[in-house]
Every structure is written in C-alpha cells, then in structure tokens.
Protein backbone atom coordinates (compact mmCIF):
# COMPACT_ATOMS: atom_id res chain seq x y z
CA UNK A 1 -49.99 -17.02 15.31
CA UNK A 2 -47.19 -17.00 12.54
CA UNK A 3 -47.51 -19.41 9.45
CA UNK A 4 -45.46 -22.32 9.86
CA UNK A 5 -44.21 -21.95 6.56
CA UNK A 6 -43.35 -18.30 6.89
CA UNK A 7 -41.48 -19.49 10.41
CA UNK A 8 -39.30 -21.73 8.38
CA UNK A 9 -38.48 -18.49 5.83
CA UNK A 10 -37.60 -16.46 8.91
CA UNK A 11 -35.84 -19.12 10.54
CA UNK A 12 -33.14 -19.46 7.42
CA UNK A 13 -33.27 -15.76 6.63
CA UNK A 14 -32.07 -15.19 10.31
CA UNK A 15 -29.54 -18.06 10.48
CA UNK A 16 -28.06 -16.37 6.51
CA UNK A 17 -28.18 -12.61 8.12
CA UNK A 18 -26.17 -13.86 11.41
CA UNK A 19 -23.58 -15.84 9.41
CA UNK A 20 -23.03 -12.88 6.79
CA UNK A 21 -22.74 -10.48 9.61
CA UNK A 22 -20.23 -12.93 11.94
CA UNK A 23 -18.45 -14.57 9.21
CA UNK A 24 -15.86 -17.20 10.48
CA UNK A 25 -12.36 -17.78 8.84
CA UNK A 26 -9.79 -20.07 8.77
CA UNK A 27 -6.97 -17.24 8.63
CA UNK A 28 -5.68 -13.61 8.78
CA UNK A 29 -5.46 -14.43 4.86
CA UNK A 30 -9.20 -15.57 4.62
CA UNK A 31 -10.11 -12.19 6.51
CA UNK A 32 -8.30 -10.07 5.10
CA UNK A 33 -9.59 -11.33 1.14
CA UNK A 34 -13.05 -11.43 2.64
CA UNK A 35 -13.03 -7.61 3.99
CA UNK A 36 -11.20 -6.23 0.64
CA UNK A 37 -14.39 -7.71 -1.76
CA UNK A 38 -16.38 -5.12 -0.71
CA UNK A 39 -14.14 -2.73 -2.77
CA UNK A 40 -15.69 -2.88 -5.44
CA UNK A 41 -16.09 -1.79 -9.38
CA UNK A 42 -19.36 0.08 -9.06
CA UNK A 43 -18.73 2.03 -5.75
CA UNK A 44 -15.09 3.31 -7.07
CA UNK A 45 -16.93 4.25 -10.13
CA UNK A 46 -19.53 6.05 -8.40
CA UNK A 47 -17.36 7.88 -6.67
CA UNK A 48 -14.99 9.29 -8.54
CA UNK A 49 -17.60 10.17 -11.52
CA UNK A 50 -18.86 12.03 -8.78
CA UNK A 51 -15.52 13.65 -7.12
CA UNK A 52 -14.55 14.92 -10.87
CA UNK A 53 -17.65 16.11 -12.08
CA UNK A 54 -18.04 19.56 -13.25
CA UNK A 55 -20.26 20.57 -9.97
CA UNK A 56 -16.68 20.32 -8.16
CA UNK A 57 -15.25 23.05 -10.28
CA UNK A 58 -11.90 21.53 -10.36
CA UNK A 59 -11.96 21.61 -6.41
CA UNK A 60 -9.31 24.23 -6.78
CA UNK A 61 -7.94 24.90 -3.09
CA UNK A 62 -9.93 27.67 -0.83
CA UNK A 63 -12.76 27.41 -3.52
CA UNK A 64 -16.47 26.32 -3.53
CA UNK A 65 -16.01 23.52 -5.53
CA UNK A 66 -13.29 22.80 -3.15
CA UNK A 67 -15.80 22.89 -0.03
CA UNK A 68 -18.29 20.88 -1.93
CA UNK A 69 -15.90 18.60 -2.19
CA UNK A 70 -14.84 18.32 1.46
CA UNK A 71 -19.04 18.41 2.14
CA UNK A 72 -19.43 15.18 -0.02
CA UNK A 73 -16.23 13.69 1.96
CA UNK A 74 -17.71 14.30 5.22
CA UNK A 75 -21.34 12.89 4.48
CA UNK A 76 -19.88 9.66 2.52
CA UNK A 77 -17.54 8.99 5.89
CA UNK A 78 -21.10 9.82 7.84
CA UNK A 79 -23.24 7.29 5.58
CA UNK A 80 -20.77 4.62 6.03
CA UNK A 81 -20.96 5.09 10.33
CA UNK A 82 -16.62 6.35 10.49
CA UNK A 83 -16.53 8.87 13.20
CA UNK A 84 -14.44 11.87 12.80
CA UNK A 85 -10.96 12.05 14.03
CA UNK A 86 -12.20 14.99 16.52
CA UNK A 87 -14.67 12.48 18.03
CA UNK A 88 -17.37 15.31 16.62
CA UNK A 89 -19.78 16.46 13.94
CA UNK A 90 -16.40 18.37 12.64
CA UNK A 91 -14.51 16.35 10.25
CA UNK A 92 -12.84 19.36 9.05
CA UNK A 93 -9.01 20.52 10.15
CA UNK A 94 -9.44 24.04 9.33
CA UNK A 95 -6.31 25.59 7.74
CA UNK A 96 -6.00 29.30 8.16
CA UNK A 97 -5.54 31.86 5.09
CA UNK A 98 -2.13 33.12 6.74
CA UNK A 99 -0.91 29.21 6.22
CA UNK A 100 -1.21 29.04 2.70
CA UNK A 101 0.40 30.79 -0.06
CA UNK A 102 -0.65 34.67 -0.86
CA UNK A 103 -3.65 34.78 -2.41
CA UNK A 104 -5.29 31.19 -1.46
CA UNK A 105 -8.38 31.37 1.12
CA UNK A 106 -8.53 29.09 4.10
CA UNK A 107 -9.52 25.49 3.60
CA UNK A 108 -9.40 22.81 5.21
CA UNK A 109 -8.29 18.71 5.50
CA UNK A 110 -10.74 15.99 5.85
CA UNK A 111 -10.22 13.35 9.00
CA UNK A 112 -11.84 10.30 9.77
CA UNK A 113 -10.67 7.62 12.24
CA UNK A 114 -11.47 3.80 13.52
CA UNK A 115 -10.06 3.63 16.84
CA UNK A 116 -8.13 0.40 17.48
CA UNK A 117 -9.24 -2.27 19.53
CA UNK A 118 -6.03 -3.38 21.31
CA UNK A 119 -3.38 -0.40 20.53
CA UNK A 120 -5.38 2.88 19.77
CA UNK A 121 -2.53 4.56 20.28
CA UNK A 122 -0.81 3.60 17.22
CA UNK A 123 -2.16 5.34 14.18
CA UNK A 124 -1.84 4.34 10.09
CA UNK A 125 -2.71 6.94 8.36
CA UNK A 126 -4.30 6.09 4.47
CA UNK A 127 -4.14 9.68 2.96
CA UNK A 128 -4.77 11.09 -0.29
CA UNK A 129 -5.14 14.81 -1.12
CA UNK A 130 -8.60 15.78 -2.86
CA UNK A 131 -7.90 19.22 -4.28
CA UNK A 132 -7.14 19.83 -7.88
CA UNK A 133 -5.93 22.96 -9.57
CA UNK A 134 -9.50 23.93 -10.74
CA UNK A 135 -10.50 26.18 -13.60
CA UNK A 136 -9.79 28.21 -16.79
CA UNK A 137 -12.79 30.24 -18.07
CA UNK A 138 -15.22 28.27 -18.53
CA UNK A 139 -13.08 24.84 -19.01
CA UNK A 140 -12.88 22.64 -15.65
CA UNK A 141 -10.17 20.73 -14.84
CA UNK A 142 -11.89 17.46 -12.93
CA UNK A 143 -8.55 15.35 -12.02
CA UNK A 144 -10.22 11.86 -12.32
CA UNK A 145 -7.21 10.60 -11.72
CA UNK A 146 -5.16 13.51 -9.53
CA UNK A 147 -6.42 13.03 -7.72
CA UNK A 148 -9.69 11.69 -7.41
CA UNK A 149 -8.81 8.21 -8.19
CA UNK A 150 -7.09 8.59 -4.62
CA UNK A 151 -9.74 9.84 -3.06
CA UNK A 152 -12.61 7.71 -3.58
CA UNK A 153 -9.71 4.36 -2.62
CA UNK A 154 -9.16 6.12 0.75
CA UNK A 155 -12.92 6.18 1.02
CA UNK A 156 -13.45 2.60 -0.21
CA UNK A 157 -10.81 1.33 2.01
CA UNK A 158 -12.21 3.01 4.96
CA UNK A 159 -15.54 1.18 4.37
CA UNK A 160 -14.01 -2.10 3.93
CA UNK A 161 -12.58 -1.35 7.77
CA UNK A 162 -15.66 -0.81 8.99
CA UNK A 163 -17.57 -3.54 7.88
CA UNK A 164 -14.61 -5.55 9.49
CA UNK A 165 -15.33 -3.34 12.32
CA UNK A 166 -19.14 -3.88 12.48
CA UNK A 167 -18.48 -7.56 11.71
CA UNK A 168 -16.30 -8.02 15.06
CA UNK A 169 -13.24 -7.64 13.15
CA UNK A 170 -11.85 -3.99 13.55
CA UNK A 171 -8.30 -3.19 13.33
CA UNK A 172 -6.50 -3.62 16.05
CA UNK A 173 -4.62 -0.30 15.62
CA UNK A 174 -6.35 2.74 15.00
CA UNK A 175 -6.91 4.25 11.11
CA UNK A 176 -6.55 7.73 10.49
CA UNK A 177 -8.17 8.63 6.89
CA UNK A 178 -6.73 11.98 6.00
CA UNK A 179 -7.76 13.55 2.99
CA UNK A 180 -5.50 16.53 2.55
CA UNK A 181 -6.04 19.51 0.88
CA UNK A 182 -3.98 22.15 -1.10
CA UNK A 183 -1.51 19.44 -2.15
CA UNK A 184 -1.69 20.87 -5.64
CA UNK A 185 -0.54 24.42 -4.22
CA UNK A 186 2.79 23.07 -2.65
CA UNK A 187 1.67 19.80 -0.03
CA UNK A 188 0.61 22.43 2.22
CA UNK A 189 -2.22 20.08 4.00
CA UNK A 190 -0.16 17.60 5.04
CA UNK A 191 2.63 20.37 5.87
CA UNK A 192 -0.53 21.32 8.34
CA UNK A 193 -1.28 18.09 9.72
CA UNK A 194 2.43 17.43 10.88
CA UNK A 195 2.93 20.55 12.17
CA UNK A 196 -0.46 20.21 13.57
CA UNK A 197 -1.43 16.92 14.45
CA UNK A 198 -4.71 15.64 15.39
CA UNK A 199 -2.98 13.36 17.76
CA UNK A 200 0.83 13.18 18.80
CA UNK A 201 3.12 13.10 15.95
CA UNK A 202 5.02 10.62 17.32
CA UNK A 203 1.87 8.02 17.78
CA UNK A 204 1.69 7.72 13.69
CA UNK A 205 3.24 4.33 12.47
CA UNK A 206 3.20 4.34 8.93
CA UNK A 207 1.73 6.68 6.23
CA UNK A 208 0.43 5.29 2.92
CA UNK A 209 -0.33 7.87 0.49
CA UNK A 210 -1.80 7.59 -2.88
CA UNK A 211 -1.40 10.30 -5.27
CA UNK A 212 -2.59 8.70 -8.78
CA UNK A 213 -3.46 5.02 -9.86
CA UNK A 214 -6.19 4.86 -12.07
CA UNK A 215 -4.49 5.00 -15.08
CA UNK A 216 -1.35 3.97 -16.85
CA UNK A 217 1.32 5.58 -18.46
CA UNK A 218 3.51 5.47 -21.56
CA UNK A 219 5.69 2.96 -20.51
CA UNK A 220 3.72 0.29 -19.42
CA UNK A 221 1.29 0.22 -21.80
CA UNK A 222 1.64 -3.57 -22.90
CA UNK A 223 1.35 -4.51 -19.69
CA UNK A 224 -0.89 -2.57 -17.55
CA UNK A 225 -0.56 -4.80 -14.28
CA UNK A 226 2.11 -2.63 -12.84
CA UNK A 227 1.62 0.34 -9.90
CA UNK A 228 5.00 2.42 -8.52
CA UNK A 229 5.80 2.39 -5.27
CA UNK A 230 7.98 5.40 -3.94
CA UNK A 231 9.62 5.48 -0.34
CA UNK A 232 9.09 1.74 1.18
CA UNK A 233 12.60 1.03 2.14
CA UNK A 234 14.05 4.50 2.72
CA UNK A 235 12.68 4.67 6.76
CA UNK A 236 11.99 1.29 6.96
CA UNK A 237 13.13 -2.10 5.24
CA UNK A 238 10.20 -3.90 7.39
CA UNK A 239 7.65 -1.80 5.78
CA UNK A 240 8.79 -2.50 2.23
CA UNK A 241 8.82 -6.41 3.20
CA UNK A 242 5.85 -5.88 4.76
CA UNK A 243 4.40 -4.53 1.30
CA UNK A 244 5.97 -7.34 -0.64
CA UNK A 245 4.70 -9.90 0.94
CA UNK A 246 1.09 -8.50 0.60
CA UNK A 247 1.29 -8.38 -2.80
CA UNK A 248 2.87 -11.66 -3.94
CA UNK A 249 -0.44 -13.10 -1.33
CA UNK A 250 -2.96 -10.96 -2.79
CA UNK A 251 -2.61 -9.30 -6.24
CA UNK A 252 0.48 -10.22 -8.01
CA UNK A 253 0.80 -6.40 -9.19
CA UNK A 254 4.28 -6.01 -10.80
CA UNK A 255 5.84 -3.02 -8.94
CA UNK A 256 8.15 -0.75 -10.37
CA UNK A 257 10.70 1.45 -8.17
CA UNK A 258 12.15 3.30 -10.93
CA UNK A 259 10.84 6.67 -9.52
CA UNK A 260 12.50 5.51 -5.65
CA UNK A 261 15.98 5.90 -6.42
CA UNK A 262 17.54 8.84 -4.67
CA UNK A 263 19.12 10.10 -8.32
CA UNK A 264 15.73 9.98 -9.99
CA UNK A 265 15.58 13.51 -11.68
CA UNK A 266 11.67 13.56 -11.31
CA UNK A 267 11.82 13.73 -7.25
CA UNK A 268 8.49 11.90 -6.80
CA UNK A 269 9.70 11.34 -3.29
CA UNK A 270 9.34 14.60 -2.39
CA UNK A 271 6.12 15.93 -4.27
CA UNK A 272 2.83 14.36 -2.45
CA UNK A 273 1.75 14.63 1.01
CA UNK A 274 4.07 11.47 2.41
CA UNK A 275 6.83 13.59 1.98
CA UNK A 276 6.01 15.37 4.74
CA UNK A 277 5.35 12.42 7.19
CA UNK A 278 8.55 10.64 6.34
CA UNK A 279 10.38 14.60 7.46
CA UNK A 280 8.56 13.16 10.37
CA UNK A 281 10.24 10.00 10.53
CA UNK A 282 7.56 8.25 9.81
CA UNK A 283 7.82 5.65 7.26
CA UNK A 284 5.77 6.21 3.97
CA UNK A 285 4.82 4.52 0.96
CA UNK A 286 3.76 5.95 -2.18
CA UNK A 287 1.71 4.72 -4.81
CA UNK A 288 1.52 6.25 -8.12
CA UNK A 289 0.89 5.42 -11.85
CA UNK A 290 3.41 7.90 -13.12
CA UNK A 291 2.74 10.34 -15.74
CA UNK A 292 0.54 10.12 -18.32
CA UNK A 293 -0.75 12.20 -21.56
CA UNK A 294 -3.78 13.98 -19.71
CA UNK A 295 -2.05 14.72 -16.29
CA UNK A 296 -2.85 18.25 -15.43
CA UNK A 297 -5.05 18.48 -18.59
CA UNK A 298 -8.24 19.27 -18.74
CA UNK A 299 -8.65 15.25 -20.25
CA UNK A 300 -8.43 14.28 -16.82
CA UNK A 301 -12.02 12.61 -17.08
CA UNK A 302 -13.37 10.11 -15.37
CA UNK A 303 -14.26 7.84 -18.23
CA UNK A 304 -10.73 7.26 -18.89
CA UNK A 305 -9.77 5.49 -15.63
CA UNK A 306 -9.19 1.88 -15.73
CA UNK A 307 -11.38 0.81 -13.12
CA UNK A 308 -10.77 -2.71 -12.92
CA UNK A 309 -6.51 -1.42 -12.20
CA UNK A 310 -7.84 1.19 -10.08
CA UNK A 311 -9.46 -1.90 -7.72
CA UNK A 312 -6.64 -4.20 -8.17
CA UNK A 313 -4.30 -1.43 -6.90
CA UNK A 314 -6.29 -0.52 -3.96
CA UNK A 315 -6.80 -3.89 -2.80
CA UNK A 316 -2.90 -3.86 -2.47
CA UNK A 317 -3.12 -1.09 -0.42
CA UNK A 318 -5.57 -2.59 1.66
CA UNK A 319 -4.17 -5.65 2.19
CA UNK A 320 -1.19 -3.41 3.32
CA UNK A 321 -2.91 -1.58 5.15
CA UNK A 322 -4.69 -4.75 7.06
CA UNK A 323 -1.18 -6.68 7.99
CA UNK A 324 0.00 -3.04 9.32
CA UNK A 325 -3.05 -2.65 12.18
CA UNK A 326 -2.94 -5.65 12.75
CA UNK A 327 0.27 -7.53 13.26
CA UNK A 328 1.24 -8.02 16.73
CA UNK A 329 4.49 -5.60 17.00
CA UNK A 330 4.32 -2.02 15.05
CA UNK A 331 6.27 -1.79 12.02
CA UNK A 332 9.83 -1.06 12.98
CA UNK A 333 11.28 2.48 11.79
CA UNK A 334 15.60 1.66 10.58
C-alpha cells in the first residue's frame, strides 16, 4: 500500500504536470506569449554554435558539410516529434545535379510540416536557407549569422508549434518549415520548391523568410532594437498590418523599411529565397539585419551574435507567424 505522505506528493505532482501540459488562457494574446517562451536563449545558442561549427565545413552547397548539415536538421525536427512534409522518414527534397549551376552536386532542401487542425489546406511556410559558401584551404567560413542565425529560429519556432500542438493548441493552418538549400549559389532551393512543390503552389498563404538577424549593422549601432523587414506590403497590405500589429503587442522592435523601396540600389527584395514565392504570388516577408563588417567573412562566428536580439526578433516572427494560422479568414493577397 502507498505511503500516505508519498500519495499527497503524487497527488500535487499530477495535478502541476496536467496544468503545465493543458494550460488555460484568457486570450489569443495570453497563448500566443505563453507558446513563444519556450524560445529561448540557451536552445538558439546551442544551435547555432552547433550549425556554424567547423564540423559543417562551411555547409557549402552539394558538400559533406552541407549533408551533415541537412542530417542534424532532420534529427533536431525528429527529437522535437515534427513529421516530415512527405508524411515519411524522408525529410529531404532531393535537388538533382542538372538543376543547379555547372559544377555543384545534387543536394537537397529540408521539409517539415504541422498539419492544421481546421484548414490543412492552407500552408505558411517559415523558411530559411542553411547553406553557406563553405571553404578556402584550410579556413572555414561558418555563417553564424548567414545564415545560421536563420536556421536554428526556423527550428525554434517549429518547436514552440508543437508544444502548442501537444498542448491542444496546434495551428489551425498547416506549417511548412522549409529549410532551403543552395541559396548562396543563386536561391536555387527555393527556385526548386516553387517549381516543385511539396503540395499545390497555390495552397501556400504567406512565406516568411529570414535570411540574417543575429547581428546588427553599422547604422544602428546606438540602438540595436531594430530588425528590416523587406516585401510586407508589396502583395499584400493585410500582411504588413498583420505584422504591425504583432509587433507593437509583442516586442516593440523598431522596424526599418529602408531596404523595401522599389529604388533601393541593394535589391534585397530579390536576393533570398522569398523572392521566389512572391514570383508566385504569394505574399512574403523578409527579415534581415542588413550588412555588417563580417558578412561573407570568415568572422562570421558564432560568438558574435547577439543572442538576446536574435530571440527578440524571432519572437516577432512567431507571433507573426501565430496570428497568420490562426486567424479565422487567410491573409488576403491585393
């Protein structure tokens, strides 16, 4: 017969575990802040230390550090219990040699999905591409921040999801997590996945793409609580109200659309992987920390991220992400 006193123990430890695992809110807001905590300072650390060490070789596209990279993808969206888009043991969309530019082997683009719970037909797709440009003799090129500090928010996001998920509180359109590869060589992954889609082109709502936000650049400096968004408004004016709104509830990040006017000479807009959803019609947004003194460098390191910025920023993106799967009407293309 149990102890009385260890009954009691068990009693509260049961009542804790079934109120942690079924929390109750009093709004979408409540939810919404409660699901994004679990994005945290540690994990994003974790990760992208590990994404831009030297065992990745730079990831360079068609490469083994490249394929290691997809490997530790896979296994991190296996640990966490995210199926693949494929509904399979294959999280891989294979992208043939003849695709890619002379001289590049095959590779490949990483897909995970949560299926929605009301309209699984409608698909948000959080991508960010994980290749880098790779090596020079023996000097490794780890892109902590291009674009690894991407990577590992995709991944954290897609966690925060499924604890929703296993909490009773999925998304009530479906998530596509698409981690592209051989953006570096000319957005060639995504070019894939459009021309190529896992599931009708037409089914995608929205893309969010992140391309660069752990660190910050020259001009902002003084005032590191900024992030640039690139593309809201251009397919959609909901989506870009949509995005305000999120922020001014949740993070109070002061955005800067210098890089989204048409007559910017840099052409953000058309150099990372949205670009080739919004060809699609499919509205985008683009989140990037601009340029800074190590992009491309070998300085790339992961030490230098700002992590505490690098959670802020996806926590936007998140809470973006959240209102988008789960608003009652799908975010109207203009």
């Amino acid at each position: 017969m149990i102890n009385f006193r260890l009954l009691v123990v068990l009693l509260i430890f049961l009542n804790f575990s079934c109120s942690t695992n079924k929390p109750k809110f009093s709004n979408e807001n409540e939810k919404a802040t409660h699901y994004a905590a679990s994005i945290t300072l540690d994990e994003l650390k974790e990760g992208v230390y590990e994404i831009s060490s030297d065992a990745y070789e730079g990831r360079n596209t068609g490469e083994p550090g490249q394929k290691k990279a997809a490997q530790f993808l896979k296994d991190s969206y296996k640990s966490i219990g995210i199926e693949s888009a494929y509904r399979s043991d294959d999280y891989f969309q294979e992208i043939p040699a003849s695709f890619l530019p002379k001289g590049i082997k095959a590779s490949e683009n990483v897909v995970a999905y949560i299926e929605g719970s009301e309209f699984p037909n409608e698909i948000l797709v959080l991508s960010a591409h994980y290749d880098h440009i790779g090596m020079d003799g023996e000097e490794v090129f780890n892109g902590a921040d291009d674009d690894g500090s991407g990577t590992i928010a995709v991944l954290e996001m897609a966690e925060a999801f499924q604890i929703a998920k296993k909490a009773g509180h999925g998304p009530k359109r479906s998530i596509l997590f698409l981690h592209n590869t051989a953006e570096e060589k000319g957005l060639y992954g995504s070019k894939w996945y459009t021309e190529n889609s896992i599931f009708p082109i037409e089914n995608h709502i929205a893309n969010l793409n992140i391309d660069m936000i752990g660190r910050v650049d020259a001009k902002h400096k003084k005032n590191p609580n900024y992030l640039y968004l690139i593309g809201s408004d251009r397919l959609s004016k909901e989506l870009h109200d949509i995005s305000e709104t999120a922020n001014k509830k949740f993070t109070n990040i002061n955005i800067d659309y210098t890089f989204n006017d048409p007559k910017d000479p840099n052409m953000f807009y058309y150099r990372s992987d949205h670009y080739n959803f919004a060809k699609n019609n499919i509205p985008v947004i683009f989140y990037f920390n601009g340029i800074h003194e190590d992009y491309h460098k070998i300085t790339d390191t992961p030490e230098k991220i700002n992590y505490e910025l690098l959670r802020k920023r996806s926590k936007l993106i998140f809470h973006t992400a959240w209102e988008l799967v789960n608003r009652p009407e799908k975010v109207r293309l203009d």
